[in-house]
N, C-alpha and C. Protein backbone atom coordinates (compact mmCIF):
# COMPACT_ATOMS: atom_id res chain seq x y z
N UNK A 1 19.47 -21.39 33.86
CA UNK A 1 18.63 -22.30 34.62
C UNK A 1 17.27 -22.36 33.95
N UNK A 2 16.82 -23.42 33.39
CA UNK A 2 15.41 -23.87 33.11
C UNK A 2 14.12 -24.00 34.35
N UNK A 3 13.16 -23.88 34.05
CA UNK A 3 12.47 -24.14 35.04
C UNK A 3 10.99 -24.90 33.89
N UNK A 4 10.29 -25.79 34.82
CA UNK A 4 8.80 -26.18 33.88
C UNK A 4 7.87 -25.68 34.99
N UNK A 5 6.55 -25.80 34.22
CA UNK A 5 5.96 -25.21 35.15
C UNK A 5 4.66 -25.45 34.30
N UNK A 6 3.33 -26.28 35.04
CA UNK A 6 2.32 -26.49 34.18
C UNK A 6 1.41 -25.40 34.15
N UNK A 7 0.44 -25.15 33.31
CA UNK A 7 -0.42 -23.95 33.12
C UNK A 7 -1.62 -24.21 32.31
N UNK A 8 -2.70 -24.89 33.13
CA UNK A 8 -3.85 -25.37 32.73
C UNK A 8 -3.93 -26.59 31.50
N UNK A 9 -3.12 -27.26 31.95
CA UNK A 9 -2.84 -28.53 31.24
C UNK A 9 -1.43 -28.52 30.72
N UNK A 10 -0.88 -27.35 29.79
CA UNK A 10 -0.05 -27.07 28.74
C UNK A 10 1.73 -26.69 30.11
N UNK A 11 2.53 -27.16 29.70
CA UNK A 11 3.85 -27.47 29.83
C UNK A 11 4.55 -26.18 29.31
N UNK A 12 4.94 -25.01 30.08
CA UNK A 12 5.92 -23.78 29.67
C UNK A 12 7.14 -24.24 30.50
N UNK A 13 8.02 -23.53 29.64
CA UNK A 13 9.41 -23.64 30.16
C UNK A 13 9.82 -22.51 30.28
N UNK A 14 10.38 -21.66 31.23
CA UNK A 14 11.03 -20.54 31.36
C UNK A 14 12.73 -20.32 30.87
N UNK A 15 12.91 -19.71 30.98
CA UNK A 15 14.34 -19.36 30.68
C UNK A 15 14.75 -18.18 31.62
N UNK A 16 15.60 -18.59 32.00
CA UNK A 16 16.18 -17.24 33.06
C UNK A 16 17.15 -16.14 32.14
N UNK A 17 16.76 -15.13 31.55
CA UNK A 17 17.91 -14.07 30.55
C UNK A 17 18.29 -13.73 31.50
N UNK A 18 19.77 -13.13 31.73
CA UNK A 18 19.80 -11.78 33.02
C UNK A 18 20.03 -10.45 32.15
N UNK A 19 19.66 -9.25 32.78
CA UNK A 19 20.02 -8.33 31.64
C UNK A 19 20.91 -7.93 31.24
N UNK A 20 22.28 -8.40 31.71
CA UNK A 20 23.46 -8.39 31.08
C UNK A 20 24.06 -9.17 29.59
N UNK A 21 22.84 -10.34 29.37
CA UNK A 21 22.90 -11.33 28.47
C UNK A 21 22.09 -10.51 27.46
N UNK A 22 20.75 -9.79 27.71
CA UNK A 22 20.29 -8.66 26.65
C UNK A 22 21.51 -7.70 26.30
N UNK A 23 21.49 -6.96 27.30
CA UNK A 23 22.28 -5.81 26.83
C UNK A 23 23.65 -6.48 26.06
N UNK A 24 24.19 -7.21 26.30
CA UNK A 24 25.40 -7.76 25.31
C UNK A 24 25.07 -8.11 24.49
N UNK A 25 24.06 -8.83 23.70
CA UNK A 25 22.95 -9.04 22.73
C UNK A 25 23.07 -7.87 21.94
N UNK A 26 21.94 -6.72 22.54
CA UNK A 26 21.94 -5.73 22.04
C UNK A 26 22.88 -4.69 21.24
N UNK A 27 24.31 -5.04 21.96
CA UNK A 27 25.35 -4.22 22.30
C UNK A 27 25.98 -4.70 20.85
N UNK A 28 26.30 -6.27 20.75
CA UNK A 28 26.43 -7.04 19.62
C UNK A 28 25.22 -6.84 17.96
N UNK A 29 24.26 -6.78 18.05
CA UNK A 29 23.51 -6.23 16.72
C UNK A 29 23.11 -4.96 17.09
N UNK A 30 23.59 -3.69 17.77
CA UNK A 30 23.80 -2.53 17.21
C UNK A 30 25.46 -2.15 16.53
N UNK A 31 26.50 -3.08 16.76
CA UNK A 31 27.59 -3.08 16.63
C UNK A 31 27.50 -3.76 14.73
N UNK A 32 27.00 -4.72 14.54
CA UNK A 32 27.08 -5.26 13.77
C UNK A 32 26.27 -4.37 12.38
N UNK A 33 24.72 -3.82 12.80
CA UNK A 33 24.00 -3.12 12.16
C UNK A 33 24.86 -2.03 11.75
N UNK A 34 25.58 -1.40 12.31
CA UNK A 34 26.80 -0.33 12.14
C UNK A 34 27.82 -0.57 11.28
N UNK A 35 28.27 -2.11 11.30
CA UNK A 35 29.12 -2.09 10.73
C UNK A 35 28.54 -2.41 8.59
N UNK A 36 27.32 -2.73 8.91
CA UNK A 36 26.70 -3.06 7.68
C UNK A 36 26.09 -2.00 6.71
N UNK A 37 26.12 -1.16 7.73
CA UNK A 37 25.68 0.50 7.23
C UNK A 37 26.72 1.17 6.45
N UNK A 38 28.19 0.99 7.29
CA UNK A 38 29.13 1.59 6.51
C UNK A 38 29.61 0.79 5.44
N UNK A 39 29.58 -0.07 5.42
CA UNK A 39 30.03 -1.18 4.45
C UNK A 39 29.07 -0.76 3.14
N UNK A 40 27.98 -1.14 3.05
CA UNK A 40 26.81 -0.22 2.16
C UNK A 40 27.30 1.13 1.82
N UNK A 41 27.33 2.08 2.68
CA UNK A 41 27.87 3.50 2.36
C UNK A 41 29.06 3.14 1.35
N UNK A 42 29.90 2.61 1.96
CA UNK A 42 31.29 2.48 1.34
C UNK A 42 31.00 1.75 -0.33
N UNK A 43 29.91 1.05 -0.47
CA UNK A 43 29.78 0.43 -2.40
C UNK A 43 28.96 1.47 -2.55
N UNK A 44 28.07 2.68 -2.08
CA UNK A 44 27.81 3.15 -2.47
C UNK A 44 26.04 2.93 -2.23
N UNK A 45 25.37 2.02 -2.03
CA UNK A 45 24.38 1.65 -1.21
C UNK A 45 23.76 2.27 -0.54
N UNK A 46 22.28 2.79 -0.59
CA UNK A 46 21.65 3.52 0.01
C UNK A 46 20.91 2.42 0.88
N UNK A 47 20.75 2.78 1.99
CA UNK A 47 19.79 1.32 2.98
C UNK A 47 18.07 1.91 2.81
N UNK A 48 17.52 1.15 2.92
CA UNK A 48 16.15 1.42 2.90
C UNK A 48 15.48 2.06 4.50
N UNK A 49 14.85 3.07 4.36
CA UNK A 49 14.29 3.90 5.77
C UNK A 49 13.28 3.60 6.00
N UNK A 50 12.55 3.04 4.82
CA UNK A 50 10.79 3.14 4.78
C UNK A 50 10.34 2.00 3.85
N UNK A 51 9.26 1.84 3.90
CA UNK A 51 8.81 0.89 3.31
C UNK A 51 8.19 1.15 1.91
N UNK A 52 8.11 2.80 1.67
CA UNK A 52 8.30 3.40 0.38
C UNK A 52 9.39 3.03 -0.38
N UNK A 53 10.34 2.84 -0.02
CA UNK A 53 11.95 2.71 -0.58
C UNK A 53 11.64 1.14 -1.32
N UNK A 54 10.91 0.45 -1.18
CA UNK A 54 11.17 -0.80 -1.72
C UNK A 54 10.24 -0.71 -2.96
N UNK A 55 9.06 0.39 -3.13
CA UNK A 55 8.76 0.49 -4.79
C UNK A 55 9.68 0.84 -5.42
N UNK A 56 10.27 1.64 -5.25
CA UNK A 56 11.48 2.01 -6.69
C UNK A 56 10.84 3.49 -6.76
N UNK A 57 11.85 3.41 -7.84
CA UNK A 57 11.36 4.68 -8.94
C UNK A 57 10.17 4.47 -9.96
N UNK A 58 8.96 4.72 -9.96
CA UNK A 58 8.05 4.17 -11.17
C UNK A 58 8.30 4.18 -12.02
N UNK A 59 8.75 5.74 -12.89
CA UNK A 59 9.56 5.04 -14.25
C UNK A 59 10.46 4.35 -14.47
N UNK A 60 10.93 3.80 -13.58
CA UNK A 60 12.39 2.90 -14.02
C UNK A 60 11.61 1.22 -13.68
N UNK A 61 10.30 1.32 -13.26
CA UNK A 61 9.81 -0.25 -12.80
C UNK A 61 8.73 -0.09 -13.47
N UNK A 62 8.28 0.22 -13.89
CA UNK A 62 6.62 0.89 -14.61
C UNK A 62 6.71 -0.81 -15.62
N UNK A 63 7.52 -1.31 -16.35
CA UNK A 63 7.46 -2.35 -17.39
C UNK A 63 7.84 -3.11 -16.26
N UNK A 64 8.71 -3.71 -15.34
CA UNK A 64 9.07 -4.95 -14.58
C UNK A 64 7.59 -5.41 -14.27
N UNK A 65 7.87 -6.97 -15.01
CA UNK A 65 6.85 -7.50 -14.65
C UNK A 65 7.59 -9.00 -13.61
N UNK A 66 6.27 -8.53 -11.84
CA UNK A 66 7.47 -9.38 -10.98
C UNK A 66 7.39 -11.06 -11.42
N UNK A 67 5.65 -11.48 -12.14
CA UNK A 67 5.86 -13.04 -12.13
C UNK A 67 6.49 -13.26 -13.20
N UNK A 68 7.33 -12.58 -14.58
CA UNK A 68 8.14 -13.04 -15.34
C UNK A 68 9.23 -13.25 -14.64
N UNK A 69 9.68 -12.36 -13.91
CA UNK A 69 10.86 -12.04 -13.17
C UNK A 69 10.75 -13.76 -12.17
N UNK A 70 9.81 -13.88 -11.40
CA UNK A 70 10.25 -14.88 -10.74
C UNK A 70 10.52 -16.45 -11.36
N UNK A 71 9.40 -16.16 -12.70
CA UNK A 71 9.58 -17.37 -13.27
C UNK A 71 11.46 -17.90 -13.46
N UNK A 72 11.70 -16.52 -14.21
CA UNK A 72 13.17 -16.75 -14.37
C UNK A 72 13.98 -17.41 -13.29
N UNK A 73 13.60 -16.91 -12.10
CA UNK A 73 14.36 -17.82 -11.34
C UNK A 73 14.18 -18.98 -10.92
N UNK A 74 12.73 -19.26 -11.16
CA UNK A 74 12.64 -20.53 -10.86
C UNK A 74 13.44 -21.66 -11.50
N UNK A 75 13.54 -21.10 -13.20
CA UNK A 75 14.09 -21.94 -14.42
C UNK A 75 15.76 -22.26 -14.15
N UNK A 76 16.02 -20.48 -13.28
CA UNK A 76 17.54 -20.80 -12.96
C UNK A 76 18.13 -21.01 -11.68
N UNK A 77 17.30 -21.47 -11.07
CA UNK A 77 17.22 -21.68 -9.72
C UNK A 77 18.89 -22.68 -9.73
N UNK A 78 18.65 -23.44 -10.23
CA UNK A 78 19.64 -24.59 -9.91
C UNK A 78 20.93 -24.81 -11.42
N UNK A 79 20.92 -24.01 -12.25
CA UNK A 79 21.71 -23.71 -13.10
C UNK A 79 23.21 -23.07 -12.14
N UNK A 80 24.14 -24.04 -12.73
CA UNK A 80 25.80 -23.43 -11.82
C UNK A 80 25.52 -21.72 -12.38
N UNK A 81 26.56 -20.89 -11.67
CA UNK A 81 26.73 -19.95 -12.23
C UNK A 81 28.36 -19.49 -13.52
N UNK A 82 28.30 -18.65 -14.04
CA UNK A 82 29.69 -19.07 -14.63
C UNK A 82 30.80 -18.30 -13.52
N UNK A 83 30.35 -17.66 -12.14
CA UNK A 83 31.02 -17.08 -11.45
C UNK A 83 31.11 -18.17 -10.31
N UNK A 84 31.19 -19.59 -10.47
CA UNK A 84 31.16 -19.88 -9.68
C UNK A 84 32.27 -20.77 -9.01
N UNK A 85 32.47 -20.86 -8.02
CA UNK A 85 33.46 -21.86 -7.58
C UNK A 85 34.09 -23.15 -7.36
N UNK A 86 33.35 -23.72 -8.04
CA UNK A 86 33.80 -25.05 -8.31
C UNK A 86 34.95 -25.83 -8.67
């Protein structure tokens, strides 16, 4: 059920959730997050915990330079791949 409802000029609309529509929500992307975890585990995939985890290792990134890196994709942005399905 929608409802409007004015509020000093400006037009809100409510939405009625009930908490059965969260919790099944919820119930659904902790189910799914789970299943993406093991899937990762299973290639071997470590998931990231922290926001440390996304520098790397310094010696192994110490030379990556990121705007060469993006240029490249820009160039191959739209190049087929040879893995591709066509």
């Amino acid at each position: 059920m929608r409802r409007s409802c004015k509020k000093e000029g400006a037009i809100m609309s409510k939405s009625n959730v009930t908490p059965q529509d969260t919790t099944e929500r919820n119930r659904e992307t902790s189910e799914a997050r789970a299943e993406l975890l093991r899937r990762a585990e299973a290639q071997g995939v470590k998931p990231f915990t922290s926001l440390e985890d996304f520098a790397g290792d310094p010696e192994l990134t110490a030379d990556f330079d990121v705007d060469e890196f993006l240029q490249m994709v820009r160039e191959t942005r739209h190049t087929p791949s040879s893995r591709s399905l066509s």
